[in-house]
N, C-alpha and C. Protein backbone atom coordinates (compact mmCIF):
# COMPACT_ATOMS: atom_id res chain seq x y z
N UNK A 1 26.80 12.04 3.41
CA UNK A 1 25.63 12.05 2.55
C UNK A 1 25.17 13.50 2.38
N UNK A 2 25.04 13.44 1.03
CA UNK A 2 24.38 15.35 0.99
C UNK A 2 22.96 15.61 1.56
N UNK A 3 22.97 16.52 1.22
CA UNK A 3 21.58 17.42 2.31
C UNK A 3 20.52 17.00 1.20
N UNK A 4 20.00 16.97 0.08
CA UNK A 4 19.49 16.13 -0.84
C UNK A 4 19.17 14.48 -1.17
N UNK A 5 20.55 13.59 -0.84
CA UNK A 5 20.15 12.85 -0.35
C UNK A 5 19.63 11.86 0.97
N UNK A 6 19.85 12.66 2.14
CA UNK A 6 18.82 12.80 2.92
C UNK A 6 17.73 12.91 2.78
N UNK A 7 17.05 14.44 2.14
CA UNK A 7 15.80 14.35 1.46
C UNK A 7 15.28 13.27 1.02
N UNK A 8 15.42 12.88 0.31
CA UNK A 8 15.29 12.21 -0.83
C UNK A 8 15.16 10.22 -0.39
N UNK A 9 16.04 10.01 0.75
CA UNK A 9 16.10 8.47 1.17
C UNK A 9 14.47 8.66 2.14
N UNK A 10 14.12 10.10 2.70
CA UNK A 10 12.82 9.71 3.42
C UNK A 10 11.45 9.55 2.45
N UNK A 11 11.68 9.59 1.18
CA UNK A 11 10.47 9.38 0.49
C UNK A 11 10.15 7.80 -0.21
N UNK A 12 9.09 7.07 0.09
CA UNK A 12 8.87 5.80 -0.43
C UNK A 12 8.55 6.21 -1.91
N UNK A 13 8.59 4.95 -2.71
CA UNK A 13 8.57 4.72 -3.93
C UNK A 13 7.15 4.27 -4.23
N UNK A 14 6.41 4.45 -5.38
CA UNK A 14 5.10 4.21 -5.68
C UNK A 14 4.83 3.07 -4.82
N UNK A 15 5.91 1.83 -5.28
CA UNK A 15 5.62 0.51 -4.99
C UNK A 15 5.75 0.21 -3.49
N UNK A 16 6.50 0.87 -2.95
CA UNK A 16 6.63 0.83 -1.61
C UNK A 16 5.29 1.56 -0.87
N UNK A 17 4.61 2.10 -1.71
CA UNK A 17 3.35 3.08 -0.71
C UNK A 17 2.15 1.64 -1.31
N UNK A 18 2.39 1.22 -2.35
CA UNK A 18 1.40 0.39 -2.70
C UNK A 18 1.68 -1.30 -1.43
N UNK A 19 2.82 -1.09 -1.67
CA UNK A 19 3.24 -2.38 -0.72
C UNK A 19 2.55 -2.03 0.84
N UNK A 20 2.53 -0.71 0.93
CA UNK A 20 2.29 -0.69 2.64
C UNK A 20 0.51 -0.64 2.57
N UNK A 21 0.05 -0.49 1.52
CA UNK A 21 -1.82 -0.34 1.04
C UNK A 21 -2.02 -1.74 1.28
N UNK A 22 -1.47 -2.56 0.66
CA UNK A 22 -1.69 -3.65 0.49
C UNK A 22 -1.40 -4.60 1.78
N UNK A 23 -0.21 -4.40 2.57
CA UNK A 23 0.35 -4.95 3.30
C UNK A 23 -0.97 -5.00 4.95
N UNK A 24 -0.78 -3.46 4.46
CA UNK A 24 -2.13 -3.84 5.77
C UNK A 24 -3.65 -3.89 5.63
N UNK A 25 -3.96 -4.16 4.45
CA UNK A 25 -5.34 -4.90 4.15
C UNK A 25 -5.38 -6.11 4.37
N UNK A 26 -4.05 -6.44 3.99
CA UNK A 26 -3.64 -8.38 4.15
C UNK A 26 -3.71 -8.41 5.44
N UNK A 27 -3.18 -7.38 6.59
CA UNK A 27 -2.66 -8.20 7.70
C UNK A 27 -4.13 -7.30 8.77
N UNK A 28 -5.15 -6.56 8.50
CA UNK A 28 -6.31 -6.10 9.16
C UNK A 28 -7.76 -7.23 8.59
N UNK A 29 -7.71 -7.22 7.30
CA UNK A 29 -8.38 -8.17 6.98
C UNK A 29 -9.37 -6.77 5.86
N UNK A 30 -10.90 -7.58 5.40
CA UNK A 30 -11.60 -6.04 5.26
C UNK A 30 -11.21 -5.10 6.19
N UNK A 31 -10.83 -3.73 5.89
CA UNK A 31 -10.84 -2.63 6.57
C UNK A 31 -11.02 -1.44 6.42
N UNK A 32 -10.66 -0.41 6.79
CA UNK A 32 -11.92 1.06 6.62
C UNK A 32 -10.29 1.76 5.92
N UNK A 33 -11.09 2.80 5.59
CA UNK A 33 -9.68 3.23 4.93
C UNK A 33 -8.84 4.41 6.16
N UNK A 34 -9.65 4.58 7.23
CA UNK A 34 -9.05 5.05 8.08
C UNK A 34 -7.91 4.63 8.76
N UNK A 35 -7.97 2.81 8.85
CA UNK A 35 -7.32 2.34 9.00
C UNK A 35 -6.32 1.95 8.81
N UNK A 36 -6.60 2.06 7.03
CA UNK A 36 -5.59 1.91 6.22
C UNK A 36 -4.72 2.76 5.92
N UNK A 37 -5.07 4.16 5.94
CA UNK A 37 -4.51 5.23 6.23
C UNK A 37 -3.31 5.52 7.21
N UNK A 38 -3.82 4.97 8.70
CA UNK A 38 -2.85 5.13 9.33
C UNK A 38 -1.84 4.17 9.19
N UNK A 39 -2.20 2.80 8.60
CA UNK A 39 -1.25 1.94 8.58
C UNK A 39 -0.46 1.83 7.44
N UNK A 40 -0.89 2.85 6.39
CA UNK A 40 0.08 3.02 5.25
C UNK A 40 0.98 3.80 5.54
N UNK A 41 0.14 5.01 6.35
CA UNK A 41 1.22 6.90 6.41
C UNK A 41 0.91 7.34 5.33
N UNK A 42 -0.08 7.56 5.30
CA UNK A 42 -0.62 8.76 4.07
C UNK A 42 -1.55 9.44 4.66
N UNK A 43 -1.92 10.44 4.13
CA UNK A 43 -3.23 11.58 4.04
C UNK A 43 -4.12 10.53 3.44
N UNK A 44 -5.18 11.51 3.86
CA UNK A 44 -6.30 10.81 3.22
C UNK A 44 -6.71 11.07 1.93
N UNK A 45 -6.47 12.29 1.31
CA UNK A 45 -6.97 12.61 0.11
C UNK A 45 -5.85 11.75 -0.94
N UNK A 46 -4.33 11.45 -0.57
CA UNK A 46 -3.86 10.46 -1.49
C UNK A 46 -3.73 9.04 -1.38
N UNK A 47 -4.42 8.60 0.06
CA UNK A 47 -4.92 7.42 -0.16
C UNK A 47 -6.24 6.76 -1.18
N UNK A 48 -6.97 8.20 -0.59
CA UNK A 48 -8.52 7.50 -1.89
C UNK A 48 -8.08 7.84 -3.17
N UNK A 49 -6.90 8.56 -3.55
CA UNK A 49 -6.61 8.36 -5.24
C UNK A 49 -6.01 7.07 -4.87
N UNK A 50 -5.00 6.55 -4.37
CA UNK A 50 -4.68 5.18 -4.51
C UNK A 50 -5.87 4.21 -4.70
N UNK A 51 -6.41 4.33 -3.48
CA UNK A 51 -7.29 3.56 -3.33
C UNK A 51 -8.00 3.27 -4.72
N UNK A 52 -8.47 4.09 -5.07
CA UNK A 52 -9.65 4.30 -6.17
C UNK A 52 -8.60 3.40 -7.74
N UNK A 53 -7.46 3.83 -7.90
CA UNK A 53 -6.88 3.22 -8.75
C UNK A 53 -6.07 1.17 -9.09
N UNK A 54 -6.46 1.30 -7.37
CA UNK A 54 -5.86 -0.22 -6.87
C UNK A 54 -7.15 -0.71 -7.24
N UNK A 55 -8.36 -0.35 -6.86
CA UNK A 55 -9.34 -0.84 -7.28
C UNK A 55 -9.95 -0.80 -9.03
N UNK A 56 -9.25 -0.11 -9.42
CA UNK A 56 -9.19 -0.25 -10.80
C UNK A 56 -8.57 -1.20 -11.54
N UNK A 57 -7.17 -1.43 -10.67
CA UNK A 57 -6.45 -2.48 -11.51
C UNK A 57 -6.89 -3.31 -10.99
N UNK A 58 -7.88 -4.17 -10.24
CA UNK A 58 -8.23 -5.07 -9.53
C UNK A 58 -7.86 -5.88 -8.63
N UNK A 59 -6.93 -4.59 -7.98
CA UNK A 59 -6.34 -5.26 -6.35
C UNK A 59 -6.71 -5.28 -5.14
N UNK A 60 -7.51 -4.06 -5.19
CA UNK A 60 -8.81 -4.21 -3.65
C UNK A 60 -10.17 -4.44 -4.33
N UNK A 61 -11.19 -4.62 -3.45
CA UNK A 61 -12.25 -4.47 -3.65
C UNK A 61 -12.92 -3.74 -2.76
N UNK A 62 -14.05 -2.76 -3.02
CA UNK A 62 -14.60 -1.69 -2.11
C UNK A 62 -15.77 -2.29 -1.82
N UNK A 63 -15.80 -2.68 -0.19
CA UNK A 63 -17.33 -3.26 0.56
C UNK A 63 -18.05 -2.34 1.64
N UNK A 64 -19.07 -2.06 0.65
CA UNK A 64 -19.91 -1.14 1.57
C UNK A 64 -21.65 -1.73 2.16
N UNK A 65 -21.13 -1.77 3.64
CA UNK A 65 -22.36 -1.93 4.68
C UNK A 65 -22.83 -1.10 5.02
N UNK A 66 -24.16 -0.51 5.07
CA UNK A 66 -24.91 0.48 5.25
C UNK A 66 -24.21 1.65 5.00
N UNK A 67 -23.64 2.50 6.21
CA UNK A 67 -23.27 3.65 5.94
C UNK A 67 -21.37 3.76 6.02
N UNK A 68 -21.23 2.28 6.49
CA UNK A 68 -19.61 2.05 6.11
C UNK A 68 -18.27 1.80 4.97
N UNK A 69 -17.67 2.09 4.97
CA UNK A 69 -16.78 1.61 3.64
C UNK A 69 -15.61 0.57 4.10
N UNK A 70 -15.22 -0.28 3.69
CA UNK A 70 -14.23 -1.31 4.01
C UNK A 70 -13.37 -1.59 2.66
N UNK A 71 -12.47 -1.87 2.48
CA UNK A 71 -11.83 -2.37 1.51
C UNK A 71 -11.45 -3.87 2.07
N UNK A 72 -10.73 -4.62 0.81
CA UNK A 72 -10.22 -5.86 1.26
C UNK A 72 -9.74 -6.52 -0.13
N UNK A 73 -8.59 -7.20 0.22
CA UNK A 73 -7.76 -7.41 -1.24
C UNK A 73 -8.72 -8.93 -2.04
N UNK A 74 -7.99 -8.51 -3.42
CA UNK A 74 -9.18 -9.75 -4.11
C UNK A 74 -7.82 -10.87 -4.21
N UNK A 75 -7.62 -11.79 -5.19
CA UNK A 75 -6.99 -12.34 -5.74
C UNK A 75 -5.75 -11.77 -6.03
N UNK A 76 -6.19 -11.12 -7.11
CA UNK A 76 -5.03 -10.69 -7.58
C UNK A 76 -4.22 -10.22 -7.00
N UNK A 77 -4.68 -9.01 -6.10
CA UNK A 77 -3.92 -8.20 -4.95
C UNK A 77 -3.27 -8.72 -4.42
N UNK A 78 -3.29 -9.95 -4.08
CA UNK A 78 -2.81 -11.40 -3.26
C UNK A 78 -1.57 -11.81 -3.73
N UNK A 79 -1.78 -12.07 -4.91
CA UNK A 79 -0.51 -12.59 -6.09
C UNK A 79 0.49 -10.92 -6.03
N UNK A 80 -0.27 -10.16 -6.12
CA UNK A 80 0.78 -8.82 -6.33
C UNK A 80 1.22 -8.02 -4.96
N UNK A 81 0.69 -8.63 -4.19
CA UNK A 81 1.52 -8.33 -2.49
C UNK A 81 2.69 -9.07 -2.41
N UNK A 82 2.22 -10.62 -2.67
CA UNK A 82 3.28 -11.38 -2.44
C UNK A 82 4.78 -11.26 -3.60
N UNK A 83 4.38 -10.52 -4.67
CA UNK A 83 5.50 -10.22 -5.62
C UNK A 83 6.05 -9.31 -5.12
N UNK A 84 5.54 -8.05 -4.64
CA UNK A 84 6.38 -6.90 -4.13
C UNK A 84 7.48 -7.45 -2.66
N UNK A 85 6.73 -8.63 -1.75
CA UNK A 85 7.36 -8.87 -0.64
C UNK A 85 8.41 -9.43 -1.27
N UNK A 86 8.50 -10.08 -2.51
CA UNK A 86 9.49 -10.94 -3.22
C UNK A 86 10.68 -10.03 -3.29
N UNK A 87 10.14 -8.79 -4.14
CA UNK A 87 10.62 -7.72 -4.76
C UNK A 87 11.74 -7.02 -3.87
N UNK A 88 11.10 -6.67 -2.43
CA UNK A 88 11.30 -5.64 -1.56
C UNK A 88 12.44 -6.66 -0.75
N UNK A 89 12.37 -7.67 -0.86
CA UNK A 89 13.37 -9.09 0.52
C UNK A 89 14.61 -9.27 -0.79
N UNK A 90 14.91 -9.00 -2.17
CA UNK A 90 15.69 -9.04 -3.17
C UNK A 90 16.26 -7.41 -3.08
N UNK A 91 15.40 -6.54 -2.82
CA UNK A 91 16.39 -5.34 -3.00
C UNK A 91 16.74 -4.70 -1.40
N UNK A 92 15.84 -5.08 -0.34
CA UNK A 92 16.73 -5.37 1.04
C UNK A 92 18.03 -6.04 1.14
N UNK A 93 18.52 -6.90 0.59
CA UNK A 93 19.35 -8.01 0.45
C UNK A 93 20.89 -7.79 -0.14
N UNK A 94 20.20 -6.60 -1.07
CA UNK A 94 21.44 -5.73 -2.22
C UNK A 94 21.97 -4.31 -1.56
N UNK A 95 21.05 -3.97 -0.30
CA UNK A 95 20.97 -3.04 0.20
C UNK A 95 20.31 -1.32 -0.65
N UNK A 96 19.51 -1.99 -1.23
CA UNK A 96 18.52 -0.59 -1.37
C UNK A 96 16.99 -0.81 -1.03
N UNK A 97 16.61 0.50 -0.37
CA UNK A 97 15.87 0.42 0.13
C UNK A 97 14.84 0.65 -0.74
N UNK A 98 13.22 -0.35 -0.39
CA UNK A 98 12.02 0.02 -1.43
C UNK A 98 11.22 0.75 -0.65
């Protein structure tokens, strides 16, 4: 394998960083984005652009208690977790990785 694609197999794919956003909101429940952070593997400054845009397309929702922030998936997010797990167990299967 070249020195490039090495590079290149350690970087996830949009859908794969969205799959791991999602994956552990589903499996923490509401949660802080600190949390989510560590359980995605991102920084923080490109999690809250995710963040901020998942909540745009209407896949999290942002719950704030007093001086806390929590996220937590709505519906939809629900339907579009379970498509990517669809997605990701079909191209595991073919052997490429998402």
């Amino acid at each position: 394998m070249s020195r490039r694609a090495k590079t290149l197999s350690r970087y996830r794919s949009q859908a794969g960083i969205v799959y791991d956003i999602l994956n552990t909101i589903a499996e923490e429940g509401p949660t802080s984005p600190t949390r989510i952070m560590y359980g995605a593997r991102l920084p923080y400054d490109r999690l809250k652009n995710m963040l901020e845009h998942l909540e745009e397309q209407g896949l999290v929702k942002k719950i704030v208690e007093e001086d806390r922030i929590f996220y937590d998936l709505t519906p939809k997010g629900r339907d579009v977790l379970e498509e990517l797990r669809r997605v990701r167990r079909l191209l595991r299967s073919i052997g490429i990785r998402f």
